[in-house]
Every structure is written in structure tokens, then in C-alpha cells.
Protein backbone atom coordinates (compact mmCIF):
# COMPACT_ATOMS: atom_id res chain seq x y z
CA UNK A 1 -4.04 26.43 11.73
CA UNK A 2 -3.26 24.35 9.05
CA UNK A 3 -5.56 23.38 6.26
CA UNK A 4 -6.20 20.33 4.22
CA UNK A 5 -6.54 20.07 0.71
CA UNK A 6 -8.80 22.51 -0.87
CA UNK A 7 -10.26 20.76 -4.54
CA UNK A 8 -12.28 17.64 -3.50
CA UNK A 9 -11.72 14.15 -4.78
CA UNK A 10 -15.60 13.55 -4.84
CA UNK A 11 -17.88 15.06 -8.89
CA UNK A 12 -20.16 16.50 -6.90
CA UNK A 13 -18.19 18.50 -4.12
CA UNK A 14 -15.76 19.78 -6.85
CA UNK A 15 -19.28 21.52 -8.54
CA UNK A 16 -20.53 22.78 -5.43
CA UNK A 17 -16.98 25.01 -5.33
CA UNK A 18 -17.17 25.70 -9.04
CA UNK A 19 -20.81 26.78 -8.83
CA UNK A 20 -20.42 28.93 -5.83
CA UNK A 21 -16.93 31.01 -7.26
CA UNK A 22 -19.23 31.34 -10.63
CA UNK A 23 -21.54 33.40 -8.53
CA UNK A 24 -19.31 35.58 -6.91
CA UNK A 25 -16.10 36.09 -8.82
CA UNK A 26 -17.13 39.11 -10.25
CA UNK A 27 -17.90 40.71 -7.03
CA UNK A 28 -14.39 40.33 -6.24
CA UNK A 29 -12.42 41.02 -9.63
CA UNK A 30 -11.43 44.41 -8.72
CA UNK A 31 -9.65 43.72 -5.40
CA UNK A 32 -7.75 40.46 -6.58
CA UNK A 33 -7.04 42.79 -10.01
CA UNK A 34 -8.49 40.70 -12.93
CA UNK A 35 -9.87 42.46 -15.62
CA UNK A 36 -13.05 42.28 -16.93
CA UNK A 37 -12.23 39.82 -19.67
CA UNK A 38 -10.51 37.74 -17.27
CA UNK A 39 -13.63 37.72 -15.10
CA UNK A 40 -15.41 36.61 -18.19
CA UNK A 41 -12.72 34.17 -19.53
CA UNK A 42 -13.07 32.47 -15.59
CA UNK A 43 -16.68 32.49 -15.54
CA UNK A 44 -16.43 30.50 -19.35
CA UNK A 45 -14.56 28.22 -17.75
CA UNK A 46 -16.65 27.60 -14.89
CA UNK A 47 -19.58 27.40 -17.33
CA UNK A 48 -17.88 24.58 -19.31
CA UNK A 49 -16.73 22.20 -15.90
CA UNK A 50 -20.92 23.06 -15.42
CA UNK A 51 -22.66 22.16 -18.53
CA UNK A 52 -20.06 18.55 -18.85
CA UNK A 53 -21.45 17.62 -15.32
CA UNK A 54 -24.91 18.32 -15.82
CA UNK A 55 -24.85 16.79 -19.38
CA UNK A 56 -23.61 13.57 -17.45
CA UNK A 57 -25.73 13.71 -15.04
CA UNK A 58 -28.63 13.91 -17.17
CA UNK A 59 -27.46 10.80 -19.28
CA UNK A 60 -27.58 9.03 -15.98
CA UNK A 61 -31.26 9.55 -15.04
CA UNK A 62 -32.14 8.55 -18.43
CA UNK A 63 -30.18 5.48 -18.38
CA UNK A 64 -32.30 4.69 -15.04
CA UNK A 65 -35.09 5.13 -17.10
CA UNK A 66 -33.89 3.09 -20.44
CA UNK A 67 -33.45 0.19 -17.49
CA UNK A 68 -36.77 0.71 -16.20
CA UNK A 69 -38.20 0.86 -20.09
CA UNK A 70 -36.11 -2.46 -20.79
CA UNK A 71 -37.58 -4.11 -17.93
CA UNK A 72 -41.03 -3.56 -18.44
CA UNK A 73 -40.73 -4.66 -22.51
CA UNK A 74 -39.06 -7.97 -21.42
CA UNK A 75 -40.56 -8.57 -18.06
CA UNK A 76 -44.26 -6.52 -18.01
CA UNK A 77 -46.94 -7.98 -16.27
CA UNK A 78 -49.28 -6.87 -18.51
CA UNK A 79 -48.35 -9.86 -21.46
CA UNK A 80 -49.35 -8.53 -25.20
CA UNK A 81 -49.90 -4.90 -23.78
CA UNK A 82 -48.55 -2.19 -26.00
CA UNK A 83 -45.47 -1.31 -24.33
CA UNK A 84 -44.43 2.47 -23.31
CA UNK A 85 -42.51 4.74 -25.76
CA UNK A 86 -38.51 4.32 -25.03
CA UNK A 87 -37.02 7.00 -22.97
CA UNK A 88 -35.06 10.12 -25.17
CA UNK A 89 -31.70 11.29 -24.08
CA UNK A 90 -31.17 14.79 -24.01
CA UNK A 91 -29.46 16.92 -26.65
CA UNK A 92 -25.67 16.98 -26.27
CA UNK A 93 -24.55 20.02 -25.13
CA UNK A 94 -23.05 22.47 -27.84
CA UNK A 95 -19.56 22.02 -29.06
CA UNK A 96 -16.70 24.62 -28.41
CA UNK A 97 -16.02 23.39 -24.79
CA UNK A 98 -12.04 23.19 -24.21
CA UNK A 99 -10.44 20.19 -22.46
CA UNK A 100 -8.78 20.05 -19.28
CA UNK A 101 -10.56 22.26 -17.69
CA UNK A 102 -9.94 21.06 -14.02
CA UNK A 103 -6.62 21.72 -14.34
CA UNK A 104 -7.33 25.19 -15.68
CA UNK A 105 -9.10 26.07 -12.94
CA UNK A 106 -6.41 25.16 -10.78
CA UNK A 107 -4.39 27.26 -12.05
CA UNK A 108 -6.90 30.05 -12.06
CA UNK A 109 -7.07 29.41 -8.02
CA UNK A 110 -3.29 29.69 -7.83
CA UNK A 111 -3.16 32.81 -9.48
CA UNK A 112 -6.23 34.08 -7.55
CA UNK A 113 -4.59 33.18 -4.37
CA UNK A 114 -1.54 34.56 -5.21
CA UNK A 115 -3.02 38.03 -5.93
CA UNK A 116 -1.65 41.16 -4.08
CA UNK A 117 -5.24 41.82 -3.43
CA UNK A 118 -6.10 38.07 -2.06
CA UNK A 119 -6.92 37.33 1.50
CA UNK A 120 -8.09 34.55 4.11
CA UNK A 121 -11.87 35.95 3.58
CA UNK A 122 -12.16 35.82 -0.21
CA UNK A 123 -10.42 32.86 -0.35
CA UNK A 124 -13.27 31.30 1.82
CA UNK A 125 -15.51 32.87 0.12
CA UNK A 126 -15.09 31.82 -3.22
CA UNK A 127 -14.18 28.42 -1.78
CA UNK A 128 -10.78 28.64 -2.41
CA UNK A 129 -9.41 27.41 1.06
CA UNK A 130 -9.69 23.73 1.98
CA UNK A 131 -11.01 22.80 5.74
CA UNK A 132 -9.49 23.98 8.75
CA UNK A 133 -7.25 20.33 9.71
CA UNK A 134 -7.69 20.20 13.95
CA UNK A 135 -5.39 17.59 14.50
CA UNK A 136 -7.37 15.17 17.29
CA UNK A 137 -7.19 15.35 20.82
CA UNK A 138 -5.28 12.17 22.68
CA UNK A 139 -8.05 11.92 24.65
CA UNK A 140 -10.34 11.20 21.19
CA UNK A 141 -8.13 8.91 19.83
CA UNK A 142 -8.95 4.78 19.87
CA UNK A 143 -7.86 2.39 18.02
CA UNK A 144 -10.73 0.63 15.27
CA UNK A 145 -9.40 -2.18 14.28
CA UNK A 146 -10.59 -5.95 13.04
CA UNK A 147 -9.17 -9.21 13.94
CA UNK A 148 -9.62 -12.44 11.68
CA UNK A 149 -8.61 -15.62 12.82
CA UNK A 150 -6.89 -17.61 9.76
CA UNK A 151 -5.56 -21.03 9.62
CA UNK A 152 -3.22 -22.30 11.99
CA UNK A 153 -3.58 -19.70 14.76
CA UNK A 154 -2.79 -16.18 12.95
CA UNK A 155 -4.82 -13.22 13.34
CA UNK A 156 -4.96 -11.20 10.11
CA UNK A 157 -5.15 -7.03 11.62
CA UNK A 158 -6.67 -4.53 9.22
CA UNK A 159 -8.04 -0.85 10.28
CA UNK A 160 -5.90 2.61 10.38
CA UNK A 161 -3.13 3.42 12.34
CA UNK A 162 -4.87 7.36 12.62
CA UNK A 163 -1.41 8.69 11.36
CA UNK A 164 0.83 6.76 14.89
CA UNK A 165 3.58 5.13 14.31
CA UNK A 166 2.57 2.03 15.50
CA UNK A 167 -0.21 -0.41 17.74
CA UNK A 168 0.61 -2.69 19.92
CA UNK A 169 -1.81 -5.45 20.39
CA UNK A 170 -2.26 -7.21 23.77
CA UNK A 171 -4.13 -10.73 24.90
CA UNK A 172 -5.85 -12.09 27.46
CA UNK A 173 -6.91 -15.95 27.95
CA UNK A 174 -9.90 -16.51 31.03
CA UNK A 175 -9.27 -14.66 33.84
CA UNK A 176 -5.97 -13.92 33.20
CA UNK A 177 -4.03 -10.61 32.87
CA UNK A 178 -3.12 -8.84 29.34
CA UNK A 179 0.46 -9.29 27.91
CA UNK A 180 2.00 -7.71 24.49
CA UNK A 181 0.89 -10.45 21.49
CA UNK A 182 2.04 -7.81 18.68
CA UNK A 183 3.81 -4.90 17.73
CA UNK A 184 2.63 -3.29 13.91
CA UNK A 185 4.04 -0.39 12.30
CA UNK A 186 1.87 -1.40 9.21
CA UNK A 187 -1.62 -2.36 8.65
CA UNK A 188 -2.70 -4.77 7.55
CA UNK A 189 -0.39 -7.02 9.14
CA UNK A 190 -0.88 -10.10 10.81
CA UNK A 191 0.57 -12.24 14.03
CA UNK A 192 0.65 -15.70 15.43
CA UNK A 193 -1.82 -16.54 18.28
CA UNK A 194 -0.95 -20.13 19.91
CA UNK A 195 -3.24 -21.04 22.63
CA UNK A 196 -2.24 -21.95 26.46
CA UNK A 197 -2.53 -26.17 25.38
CA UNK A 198 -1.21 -26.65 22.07
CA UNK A 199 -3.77 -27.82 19.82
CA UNK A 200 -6.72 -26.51 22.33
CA UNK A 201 -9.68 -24.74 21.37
CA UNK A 202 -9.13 -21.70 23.07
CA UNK A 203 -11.95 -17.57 23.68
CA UNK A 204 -8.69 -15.00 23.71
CA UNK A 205 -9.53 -11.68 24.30
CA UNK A 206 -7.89 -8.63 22.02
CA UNK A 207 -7.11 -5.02 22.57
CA UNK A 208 -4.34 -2.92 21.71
CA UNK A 209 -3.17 0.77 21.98
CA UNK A 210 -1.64 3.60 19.35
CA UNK A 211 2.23 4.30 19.58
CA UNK A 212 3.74 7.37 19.13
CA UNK A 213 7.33 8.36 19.93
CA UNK A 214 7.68 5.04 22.00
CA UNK A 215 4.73 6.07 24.35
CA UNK A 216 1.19 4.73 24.30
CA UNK A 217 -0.70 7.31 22.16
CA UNK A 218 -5.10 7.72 23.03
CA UNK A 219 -7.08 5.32 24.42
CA UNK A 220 -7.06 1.38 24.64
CA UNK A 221 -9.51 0.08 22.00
CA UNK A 222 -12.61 -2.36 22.89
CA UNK A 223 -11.74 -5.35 23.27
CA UNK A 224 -12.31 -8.19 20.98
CA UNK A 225 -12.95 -11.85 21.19
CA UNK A 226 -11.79 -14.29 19.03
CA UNK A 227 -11.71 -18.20 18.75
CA UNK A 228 -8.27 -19.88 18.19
CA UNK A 229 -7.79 -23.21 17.17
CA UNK A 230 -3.90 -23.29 17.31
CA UNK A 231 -1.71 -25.89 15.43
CA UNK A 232 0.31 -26.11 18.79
């Protein structure tokens, strides 16, 4: 099954994976054939991508706290009161910590992976695999989209297509029946909306449907009401 991207986009996801291979790279550094100073030399590196993000993060919380300090010296209820000592950041963390270091270990995982040694269970371990990628059933598939009415009768259409090729987006006045209004292969995208008597004030009801190789793809969305005041 295919697999999506295994190095998060998000600080704190990125440390959970560095923080769990610290802990268990050595276990494996026999099979996948690294030497002992190339254990150590990976576990340095981890140890660097570790102390930056907890330096930061410290930083933060005393930032809160400067805020919090600021605030009570300028706003204090207590008027004439001896205000509280000022919040101390911490010590910055020792020097000797080399640069790029998320790029270094991605290369480290690229040479782990492609290790004689390497398989599917290390590489889960160590959290070296991204997330199984189950593509979604048809059946689970509906369309979440929103409509805004703008001036002169067009509806502005933002939301994902969900990887289709295309929606097609379908209207309904009172009691009628639904009939095609638009056809987008891009979102956001937009499409006139006149009403049944030009220059009426007229409750159309939305919906539309995924596209994919010409054939309605999933479910029919909810539908949506909107107001349209078209120009005629």
C-alpha cells in the first residue's frame, strides 16, 4: 500500500520522530551496519535538532510570562504596589551546534533506509515510514463545499475537489427539479446564477457531485440555500 510522506510539516511532529529514533537507533546499528561512531555521530545530531527546539520552546513560555509581567506593571490593580520581579530567560544553550541539521537527518534516513540490513519493521520503528495512504472509498466521498452569493447574481465556490477532476454543481428553484448550473475543474471558481424573473428576489437551492473520468464520482453533497438577487 502506498505511503505518504514520512517527515512532518508540523515543529512538534518532526520531534516526536527525532526523539523516538534517538532512543532506539542504537538497538538497531548492527543490523542496518553503522558503526559505533556513526551511531554516536546520529544520536549528536538528534541531540542538536533537540536542544534548538526545546531552547525555543522555553523562550516561548517565558515570553508568556514577560506579557503577563508587562501587564500587571502597566495595568495592576493594585495602584502604587511594588510590582513582581521581571521574568529570566533561560541560559542559551551551549555553542558547537552545526546548521542544517534537518536536512542532515534526511539524509541519515535515506541512507538508513537504503541499508542492506533495512526493513518495513525498523523503518516503523524508528519512525522512518510515513502513514499507510488508504485511498477513500466512493461510498465516503462528498463534496464540502461553500457558496457565496456576490454582486450581480454570481456564486463565488471554494472547498476541495478531494483529488476529482471536477464538480458539477446543480440548482433547484421551489418545487422544481435540479438541472446542471456549473461545471469546475478548479476551485475556487465561480458561476452566474440568474433567477427565473429577471431582477426577482429569488431561495435557489445548491448541490453538486465529484467527477472523475466523466462519471459522477461519491455522493451528492447537502444541499445549500442561497438568496439571489439577479441583475436580470
Amino acid at each position: 500500500m502506498a505511503r505518504k510522506f514520512w517527515w512532518p510539516r508540523r515543529l512538534v511532529d518532526q520531534q516526536t520522530i527525532v526523539r523516538n529514533f534517538r532512543s532506539k537507533i542504537a538497538g538497531h546499528a548492527a543490523v542496518l551496519g553503522l558503526s559505533p561512531a556513526e551511531t554516536s555521530a546520529a544520536v549528536a545530531l538528534c541531540d542538536t535538532m533537540i536542544t534548538a527546539y526545546n531552547a525555543t520552546e522555553a523562550c516561548k513560555l517565558t515570553m508568556q510570562a514577560m506579557t503577563a509581567w508587562r501587564d500587571e506593571v502597566l495595568f495592576g490593580k493594585q495602584t502604587g504596589a511594588l510590582a513582581p520581579a521581571a521574568p529570566l530567560f533561560p541560559a542559551p544553550p551551549a555553542g558547537g551546534l552545526t546548521s542544517g541539521a534537518v536536512d542532515q537527518f534526511i539524509e541519515l534516513r535515506n541512507r538508513i533506509v537504503a541499508a542492506p540490513g533495512f526493513d518495513e519493521s525498523i523503518g516503523a520503528d524508528l519512525g522512518l515510514l510515513g502513514p499507510e495512504h488508504r485511498p477513500k472509498d466512493p461510498a465516503e466521498v462528498v463534496p464540502e463545499l461553500n457558496f457565496r452569493v456576490s454582486n450581480g447574481g454570481w456564486i463565488k465556490v471554494t472547498g476541495s475537489l478531494q483529488g476529482t477532476d471536477a464538480v458539477r454543481i446543480e440548482k433547484k428553484a421551489g418545487d422544481g427539479e435540479f438541472t446542471t448550473a456549473a461545471f469546475l475543474t478548479i476551485t475556487p471558481g465561480e458561476f452566474p446564477l440568474t433567477t427565473t424573473t429577471p431582477g426577482a428576489v429569488e431561495r435557489v437551492a445548491l448541490r453538486a457531485i465529484f467527477i472523475r473520468k466523466n462519471k459522477e464520482y461519491g455522493n451528492f453533497s447537502p444541499t445549500y440555500n442561497v438568496v439571489v438577487d439577479s441583475a436580470g
